[in-house]
Protein backbone atom coordinates (compact mmCIF):
# COMPACT_ATOMS: atom_id res chain seq x y z
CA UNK A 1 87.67 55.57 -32.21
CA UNK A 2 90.47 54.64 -29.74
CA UNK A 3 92.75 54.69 -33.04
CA UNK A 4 91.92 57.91 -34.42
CA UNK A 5 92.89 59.34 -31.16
CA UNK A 6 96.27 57.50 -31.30
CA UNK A 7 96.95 58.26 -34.63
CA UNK A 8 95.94 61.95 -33.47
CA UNK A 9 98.26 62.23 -30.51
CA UNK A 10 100.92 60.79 -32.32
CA UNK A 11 100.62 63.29 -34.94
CA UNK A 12 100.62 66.23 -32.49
CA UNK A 13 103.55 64.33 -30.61
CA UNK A 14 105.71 64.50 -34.31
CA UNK A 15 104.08 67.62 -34.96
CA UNK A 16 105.82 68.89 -31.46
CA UNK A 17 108.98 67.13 -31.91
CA UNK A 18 109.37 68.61 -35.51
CA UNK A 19 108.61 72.38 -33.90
CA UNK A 20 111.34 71.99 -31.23
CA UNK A 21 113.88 71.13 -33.69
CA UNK A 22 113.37 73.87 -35.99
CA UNK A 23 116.37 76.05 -36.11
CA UNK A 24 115.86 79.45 -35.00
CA UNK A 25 115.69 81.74 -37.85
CA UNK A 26 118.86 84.02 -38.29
CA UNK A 27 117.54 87.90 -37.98
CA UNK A 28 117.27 89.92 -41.71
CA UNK A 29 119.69 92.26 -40.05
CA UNK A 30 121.85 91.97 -37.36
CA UNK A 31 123.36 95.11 -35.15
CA UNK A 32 127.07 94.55 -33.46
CA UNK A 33 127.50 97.43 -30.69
CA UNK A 34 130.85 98.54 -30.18
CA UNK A 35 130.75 100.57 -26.41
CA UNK A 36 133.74 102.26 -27.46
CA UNK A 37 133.96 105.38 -29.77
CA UNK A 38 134.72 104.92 -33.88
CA UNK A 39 138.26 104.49 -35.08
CA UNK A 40 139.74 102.21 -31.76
CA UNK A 41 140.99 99.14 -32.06
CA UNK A 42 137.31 96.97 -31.24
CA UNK A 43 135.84 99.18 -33.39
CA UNK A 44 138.30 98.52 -35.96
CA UNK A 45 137.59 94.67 -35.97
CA UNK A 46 133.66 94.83 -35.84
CA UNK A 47 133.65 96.82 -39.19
CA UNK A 48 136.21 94.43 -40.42
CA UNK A 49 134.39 91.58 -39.58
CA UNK A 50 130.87 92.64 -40.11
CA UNK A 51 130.75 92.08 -43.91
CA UNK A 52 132.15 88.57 -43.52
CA UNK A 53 129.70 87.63 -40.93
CA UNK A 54 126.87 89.20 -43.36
CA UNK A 55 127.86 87.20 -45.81
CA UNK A 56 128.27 83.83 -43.63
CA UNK A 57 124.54 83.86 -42.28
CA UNK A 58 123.22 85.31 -45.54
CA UNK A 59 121.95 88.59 -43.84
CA UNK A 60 122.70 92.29 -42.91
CA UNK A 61 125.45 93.25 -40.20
CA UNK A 62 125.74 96.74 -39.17
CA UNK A 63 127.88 97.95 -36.54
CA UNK A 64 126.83 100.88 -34.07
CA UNK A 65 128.87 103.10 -31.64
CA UNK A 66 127.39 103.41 -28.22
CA UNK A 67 130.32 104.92 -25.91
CA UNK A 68 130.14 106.22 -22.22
CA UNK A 69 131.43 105.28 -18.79
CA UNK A 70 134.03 103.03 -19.93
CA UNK A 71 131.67 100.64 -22.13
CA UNK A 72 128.95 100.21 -19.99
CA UNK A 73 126.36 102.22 -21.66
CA UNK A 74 126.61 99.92 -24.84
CA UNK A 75 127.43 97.10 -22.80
CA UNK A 76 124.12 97.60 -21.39
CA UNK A 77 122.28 98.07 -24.28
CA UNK A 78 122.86 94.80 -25.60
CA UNK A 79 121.90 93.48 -22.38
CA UNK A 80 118.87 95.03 -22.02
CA UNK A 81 118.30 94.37 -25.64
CA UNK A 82 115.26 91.41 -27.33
CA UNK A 83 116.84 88.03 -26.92
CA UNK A 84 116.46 86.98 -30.72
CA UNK A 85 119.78 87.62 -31.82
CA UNK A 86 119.62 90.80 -33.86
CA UNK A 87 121.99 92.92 -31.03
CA UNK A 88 125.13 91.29 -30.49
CA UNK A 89 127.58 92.78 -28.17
CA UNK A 90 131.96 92.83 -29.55
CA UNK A 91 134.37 94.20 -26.38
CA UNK A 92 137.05 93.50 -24.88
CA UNK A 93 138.95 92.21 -21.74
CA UNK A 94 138.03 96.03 -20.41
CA UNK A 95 134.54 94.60 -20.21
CA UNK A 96 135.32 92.44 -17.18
CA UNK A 97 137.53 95.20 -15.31
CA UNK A 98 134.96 97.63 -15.78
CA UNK A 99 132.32 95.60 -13.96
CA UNK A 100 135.25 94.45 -11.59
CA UNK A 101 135.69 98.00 -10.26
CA UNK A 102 132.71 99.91 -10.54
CA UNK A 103 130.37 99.53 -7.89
CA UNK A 104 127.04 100.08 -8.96
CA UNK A 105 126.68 98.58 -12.44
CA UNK A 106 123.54 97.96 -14.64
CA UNK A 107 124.39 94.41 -15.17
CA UNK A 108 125.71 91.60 -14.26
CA UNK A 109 128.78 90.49 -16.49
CA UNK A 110 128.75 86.60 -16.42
CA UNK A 111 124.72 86.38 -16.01
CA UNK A 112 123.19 89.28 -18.03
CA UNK A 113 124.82 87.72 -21.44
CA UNK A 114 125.44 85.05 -23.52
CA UNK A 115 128.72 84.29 -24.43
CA UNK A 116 128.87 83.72 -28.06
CA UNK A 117 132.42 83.67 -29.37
CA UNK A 118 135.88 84.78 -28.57
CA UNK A 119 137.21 86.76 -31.56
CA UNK A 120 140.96 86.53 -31.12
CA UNK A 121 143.32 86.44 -27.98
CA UNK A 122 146.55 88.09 -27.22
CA UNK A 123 149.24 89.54 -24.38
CA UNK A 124 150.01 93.12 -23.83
CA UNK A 125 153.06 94.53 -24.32
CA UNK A 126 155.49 95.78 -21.50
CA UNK A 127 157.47 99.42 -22.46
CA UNK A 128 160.06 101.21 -20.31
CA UNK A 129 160.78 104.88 -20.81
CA UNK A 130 163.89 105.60 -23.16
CA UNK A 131 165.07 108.21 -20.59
CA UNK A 132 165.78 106.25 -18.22
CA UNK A 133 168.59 103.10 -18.81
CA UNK A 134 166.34 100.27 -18.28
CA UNK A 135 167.39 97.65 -20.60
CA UNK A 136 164.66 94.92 -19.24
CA UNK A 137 162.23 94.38 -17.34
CA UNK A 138 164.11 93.05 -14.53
CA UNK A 139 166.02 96.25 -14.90
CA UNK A 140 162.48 98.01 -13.84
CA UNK A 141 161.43 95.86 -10.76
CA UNK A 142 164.74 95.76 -9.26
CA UNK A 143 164.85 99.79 -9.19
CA UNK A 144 161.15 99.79 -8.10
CA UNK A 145 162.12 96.86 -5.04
CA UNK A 146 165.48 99.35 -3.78
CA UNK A 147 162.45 102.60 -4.05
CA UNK A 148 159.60 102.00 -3.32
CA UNK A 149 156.66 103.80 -4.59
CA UNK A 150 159.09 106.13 -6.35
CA UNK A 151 158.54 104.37 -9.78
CA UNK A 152 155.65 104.78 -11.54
CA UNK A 153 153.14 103.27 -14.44
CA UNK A 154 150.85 104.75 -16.74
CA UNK A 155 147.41 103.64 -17.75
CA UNK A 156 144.31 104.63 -19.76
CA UNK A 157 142.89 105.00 -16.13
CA UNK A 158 141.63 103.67 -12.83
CA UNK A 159 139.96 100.26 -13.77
CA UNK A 160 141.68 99.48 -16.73
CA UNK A 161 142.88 96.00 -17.76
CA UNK A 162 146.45 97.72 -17.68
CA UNK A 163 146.13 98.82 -14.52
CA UNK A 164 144.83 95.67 -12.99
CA UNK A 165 147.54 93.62 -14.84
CA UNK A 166 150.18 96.00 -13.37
CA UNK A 167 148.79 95.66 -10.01
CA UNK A 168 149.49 91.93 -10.63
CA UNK A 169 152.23 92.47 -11.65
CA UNK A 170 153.69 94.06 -8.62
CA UNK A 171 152.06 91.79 -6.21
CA UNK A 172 153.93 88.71 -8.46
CA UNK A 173 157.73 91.35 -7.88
CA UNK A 174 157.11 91.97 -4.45
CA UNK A 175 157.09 96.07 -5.30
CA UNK A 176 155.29 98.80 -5.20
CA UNK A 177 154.93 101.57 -7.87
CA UNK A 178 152.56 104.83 -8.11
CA UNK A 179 149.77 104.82 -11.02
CA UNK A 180 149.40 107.25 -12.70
CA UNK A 181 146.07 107.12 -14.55
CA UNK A 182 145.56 109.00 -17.61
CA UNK A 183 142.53 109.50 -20.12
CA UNK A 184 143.42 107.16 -22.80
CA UNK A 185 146.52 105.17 -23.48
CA UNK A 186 147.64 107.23 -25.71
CA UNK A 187 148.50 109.98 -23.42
CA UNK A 188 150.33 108.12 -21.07
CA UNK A 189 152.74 106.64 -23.83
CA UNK A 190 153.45 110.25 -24.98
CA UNK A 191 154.80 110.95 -20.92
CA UNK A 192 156.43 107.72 -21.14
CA UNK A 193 158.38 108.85 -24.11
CA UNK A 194 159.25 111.93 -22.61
CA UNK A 195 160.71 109.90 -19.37
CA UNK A 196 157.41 111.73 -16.83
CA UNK A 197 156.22 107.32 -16.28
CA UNK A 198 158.92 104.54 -15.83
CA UNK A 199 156.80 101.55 -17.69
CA UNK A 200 153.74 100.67 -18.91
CA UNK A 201 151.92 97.64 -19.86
CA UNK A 202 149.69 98.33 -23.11
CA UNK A 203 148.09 97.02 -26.88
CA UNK A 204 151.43 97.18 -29.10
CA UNK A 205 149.24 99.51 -31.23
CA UNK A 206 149.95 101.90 -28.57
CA UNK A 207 153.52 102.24 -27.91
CA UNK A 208 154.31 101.47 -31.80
CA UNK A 209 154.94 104.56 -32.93
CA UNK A 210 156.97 105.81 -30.04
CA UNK A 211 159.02 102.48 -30.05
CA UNK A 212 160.04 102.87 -33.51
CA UNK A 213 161.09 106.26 -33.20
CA UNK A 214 163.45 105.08 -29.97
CA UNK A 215 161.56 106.77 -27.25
CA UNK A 216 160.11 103.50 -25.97
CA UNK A 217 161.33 100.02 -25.06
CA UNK A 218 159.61 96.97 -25.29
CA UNK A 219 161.21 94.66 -22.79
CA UNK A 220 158.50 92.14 -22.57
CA UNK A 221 155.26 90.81 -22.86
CA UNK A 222 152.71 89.56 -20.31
CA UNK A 223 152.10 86.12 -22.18
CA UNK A 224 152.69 83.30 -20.08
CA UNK A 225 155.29 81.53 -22.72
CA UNK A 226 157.50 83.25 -25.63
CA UNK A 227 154.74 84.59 -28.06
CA UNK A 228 154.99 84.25 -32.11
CA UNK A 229 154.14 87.99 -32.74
CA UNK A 230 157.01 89.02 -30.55
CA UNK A 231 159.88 86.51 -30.84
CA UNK A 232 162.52 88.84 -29.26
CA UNK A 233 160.66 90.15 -26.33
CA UNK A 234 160.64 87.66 -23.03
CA UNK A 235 157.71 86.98 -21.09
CA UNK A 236 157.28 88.11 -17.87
CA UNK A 237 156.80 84.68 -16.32
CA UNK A 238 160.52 84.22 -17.16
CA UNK A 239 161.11 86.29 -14.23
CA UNK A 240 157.38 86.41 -12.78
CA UNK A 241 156.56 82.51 -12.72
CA UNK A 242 152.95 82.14 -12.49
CA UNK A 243 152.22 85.63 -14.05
CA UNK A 244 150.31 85.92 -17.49
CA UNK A 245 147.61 87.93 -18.70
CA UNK A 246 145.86 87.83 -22.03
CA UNK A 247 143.46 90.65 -23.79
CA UNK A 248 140.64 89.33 -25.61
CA UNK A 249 137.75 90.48 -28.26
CA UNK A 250 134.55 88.79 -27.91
CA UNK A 251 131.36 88.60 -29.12
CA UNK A 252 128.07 88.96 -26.52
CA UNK A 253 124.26 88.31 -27.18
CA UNK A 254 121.81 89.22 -24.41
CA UNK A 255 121.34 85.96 -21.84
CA UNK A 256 118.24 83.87 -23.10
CA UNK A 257 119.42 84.07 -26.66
CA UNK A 258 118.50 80.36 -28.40
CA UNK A 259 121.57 78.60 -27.82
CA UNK A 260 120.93 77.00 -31.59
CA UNK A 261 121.49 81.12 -32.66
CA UNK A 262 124.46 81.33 -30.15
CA UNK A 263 126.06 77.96 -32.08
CA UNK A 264 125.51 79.37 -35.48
CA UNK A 265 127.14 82.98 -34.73
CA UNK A 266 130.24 81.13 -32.88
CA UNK A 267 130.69 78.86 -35.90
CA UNK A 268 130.54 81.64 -38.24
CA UNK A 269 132.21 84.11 -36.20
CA UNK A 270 135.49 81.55 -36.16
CA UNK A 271 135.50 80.93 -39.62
CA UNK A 272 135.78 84.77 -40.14
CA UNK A 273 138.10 85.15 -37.71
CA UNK A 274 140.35 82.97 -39.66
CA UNK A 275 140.26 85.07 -42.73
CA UNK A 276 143.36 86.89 -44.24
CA UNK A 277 141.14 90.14 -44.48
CA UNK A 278 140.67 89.15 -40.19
CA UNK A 279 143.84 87.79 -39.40
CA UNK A 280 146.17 90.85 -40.73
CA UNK A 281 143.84 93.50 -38.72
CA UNK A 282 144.62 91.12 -35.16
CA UNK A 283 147.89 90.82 -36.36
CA UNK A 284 148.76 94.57 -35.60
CA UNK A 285 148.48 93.49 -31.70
CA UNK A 286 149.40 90.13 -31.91
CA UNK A 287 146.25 88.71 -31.68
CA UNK A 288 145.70 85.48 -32.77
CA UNK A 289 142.25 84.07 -33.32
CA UNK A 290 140.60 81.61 -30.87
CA UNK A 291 138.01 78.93 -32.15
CA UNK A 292 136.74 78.04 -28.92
CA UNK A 293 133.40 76.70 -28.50
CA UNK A 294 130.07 79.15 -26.34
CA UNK A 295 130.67 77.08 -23.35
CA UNK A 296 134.09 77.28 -23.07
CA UNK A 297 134.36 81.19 -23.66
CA UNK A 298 131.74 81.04 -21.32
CA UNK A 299 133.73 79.50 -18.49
CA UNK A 300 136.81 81.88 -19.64
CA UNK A 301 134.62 84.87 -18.91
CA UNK A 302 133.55 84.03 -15.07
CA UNK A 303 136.78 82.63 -14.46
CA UNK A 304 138.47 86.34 -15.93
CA UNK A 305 135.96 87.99 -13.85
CA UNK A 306 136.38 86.81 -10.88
CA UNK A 307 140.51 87.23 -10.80
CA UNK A 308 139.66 91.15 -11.91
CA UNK A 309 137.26 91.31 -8.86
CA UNK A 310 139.77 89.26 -6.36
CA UNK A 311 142.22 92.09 -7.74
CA UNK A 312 140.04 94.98 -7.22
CA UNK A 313 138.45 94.20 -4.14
CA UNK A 314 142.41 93.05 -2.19
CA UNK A 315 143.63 96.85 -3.69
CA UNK A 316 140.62 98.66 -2.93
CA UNK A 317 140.13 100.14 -6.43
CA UNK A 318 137.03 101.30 -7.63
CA UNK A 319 136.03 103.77 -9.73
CA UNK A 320 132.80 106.24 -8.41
C-alpha cells in the first residue's frame, strides 16, 4: 500500500512540475493600443510592426487608437486591462513625463505595467530659428546667459519630454529662457520658422520640412556622443558635459502578465525591430533599435521616471 501511495505522490509531484513549466499560451489575437491619435509617429510604428509580430507568434495583431489627456486614457486602458497578454501597451518617452507632471494620475508608471520591450531608441534634435543669426548652439545659450528670460523655446506643451529636456538643458547652461507651450509640435516649429521662438528641441520628423526649406537650423542633438543618423550635428554634451537625453518607443503589458509571455513578446518584438520594413520607418528620427532584455528596460523605465519627476517637482511644473 505504502508504494502505491509513493508511486501516487510522485506522479502528482511530475504531474505538478510538468503544469508549471507549460508555456503560457500566446493569445489568438493580440490588441497594441497606441494613446496617441492615427497618423503620429507611435502610431506609425505599431501598424508597421504589427504584421511582423503577427506573423512571429503565429497569431492576430491589431492596433487600436485610444487618445486623450496626453496618453493617459490608453495608457490606462492597458493597465487596467486582463493580465494574459492580449492588450499590450506601444508609447513613448512622453509616457514617463506625463505621469511625471500630472498630479492625479490613474496609475502608477513603473508598478501598474510590465515592461516588455524597448522598440528603438534615439536623441532629439536641437533647431534655432533662421531669423535670427544663430549659427550653433552655443550661439543660443550665450545670448540667453547676457538676457535672461528674453529667449524663448517652443514645445508641444507643458509636460512634454521637450520641455523637460529643455528645462535640463538650461539648468546644465546656467540660463534661463521663457516656454512657450503650444498644442502640438508642429505648431511651434511653424513660429520657429517665422523667428516668434528662438530654439527648440524636437523628433527630426518635426523640424524636417522647415529645415530643408532654410527656415530652421539644426545645430545639435541631445545625444550624449556624436550620433550616426546625424554625423554633422554636435551633441550638446560637447558644450553641456553630463547632458543627454534619449526618446524611446516601448512596448507595455499590464503588471502580472506571465513573465514566460513577457520573454516571448521581447524576443519577438527585437527580431522585428531589426527588420528593413522596421528599421527604415525609425530611421526617419534616427532611431535605432534596442534589443535589450524585460528587466533591463525595466530598470531604464524607473530610472527615466524618476529624473522626469526630480525635474518636475525642482521647477514646479505640473499640468491640472
Amino acid at each position: 500500500m505504502k508504494t502505491i501511495f509513493r508511486a501516487l505522490a510522485l506522479c502528482a509531484l511530475t504531474a505538478g512540475v510538468q503544469a508549471q513549466q507549460a508555456p503560457t499560451p500566446v493569445p489568438k489575437q493580440i490588441k497594441i493600443v497606441v494613446p496617441f491619435s492615427a497618423g503620429a509617429s507611435n502610431d506609425a510604428i505599431a501598424r508597421a510592426i504589427a504584421p511582423q509580430l503577427a506573423e512571429q507568434l503565429k497569431t492576430i495583431v491589431i492596433v487600436e487608437n485610444r487618445v486623450g489627456a496626453a496618453g493617459v486614457i490608453g495608457s490606462d486602458y492597458v493597465a487596467k486591462s486582463a493580465k494574459d497578454g492580449a492588450t499590450l501597451l506601444l508609447t513613448s518617452s512622453t509616457f514617463l513625463t506625463s505621469a511625471a507632471t500630472q498630479p492625479r494620475m490613474p496609475y502608477d508608471p513603473v508598478k501598474s505595467f510590465a515592461p516588455v520591450a524597448m522598440v528603438g531608441e534615439g536623441p532629439l534634435v536641437i533647431g534655432v530659428t533662421g531669423a535670427k543669426p544663430y549659427a550653433s548652439l552655443a550661439d543660443v545659450l550665450e545670448a540667453a546667459r547676457a538676457k535672461p528670460d528674453v529667449l524663448n523655446y517652443g514645445t508641444a506643451g507643458i509636460g512634454s519630454l521637450a520641455h523637460l529636456a529643455t528645462v535640463m538643458m538650461d539648468d546644465a547652461a546656467k540660463v534661463s529662457m521663457t516656454h512657450v507651450p503650444y498644442k502640438g509640435a508642429a505648431n511651434a516649429a511653424s513660429d520657429m520658422a517665422g523667428g516668434q521662438i528662438d530654439i527648440m528641441l524636437a523628433n527630426y520628423s518635426s523640424l524636417a520640412p522647415l529645415v530643408q526649406s532654410g527656415k530652421i537650423k539644426l545645430v545639435a542633438t541631445t545625444a550624449r556622443d556624436p550620433h550616426p543618423a546625424f554625423p554633422k550635428l554636435t551633441p550638446a554634451a560637447a558644450i553641456l558635459p553630463g547632458y543627454a537625453v534619449d526618446i524611446w518607443v516601448g512596448v507595455f503589458a499590464p503588471a502580472g502578465t506571465p513573465q514566460d509571455l513577457v520573454d516571448r513578446y521581447n524576443q519577438a518584438i527585437g527580431r522585428v525591430a531589426r527588420t528593413p520594413e522596421s528599421t527604415a520607418l525609425l530611421d526617419m528620427d534616427g532611431t535605432v533599435p534596442a534589443a535589450i532584455g524585460s528587466a533591463e528596460f525595466g530598470q531604464r523605465v524607473a530610472r527615466d521616471y524618476a529624473l522626469w519627476r526630480d525635474v518636475a517637482r525642482s521647477h514646479h511644473i505640473s499640468v491640472e
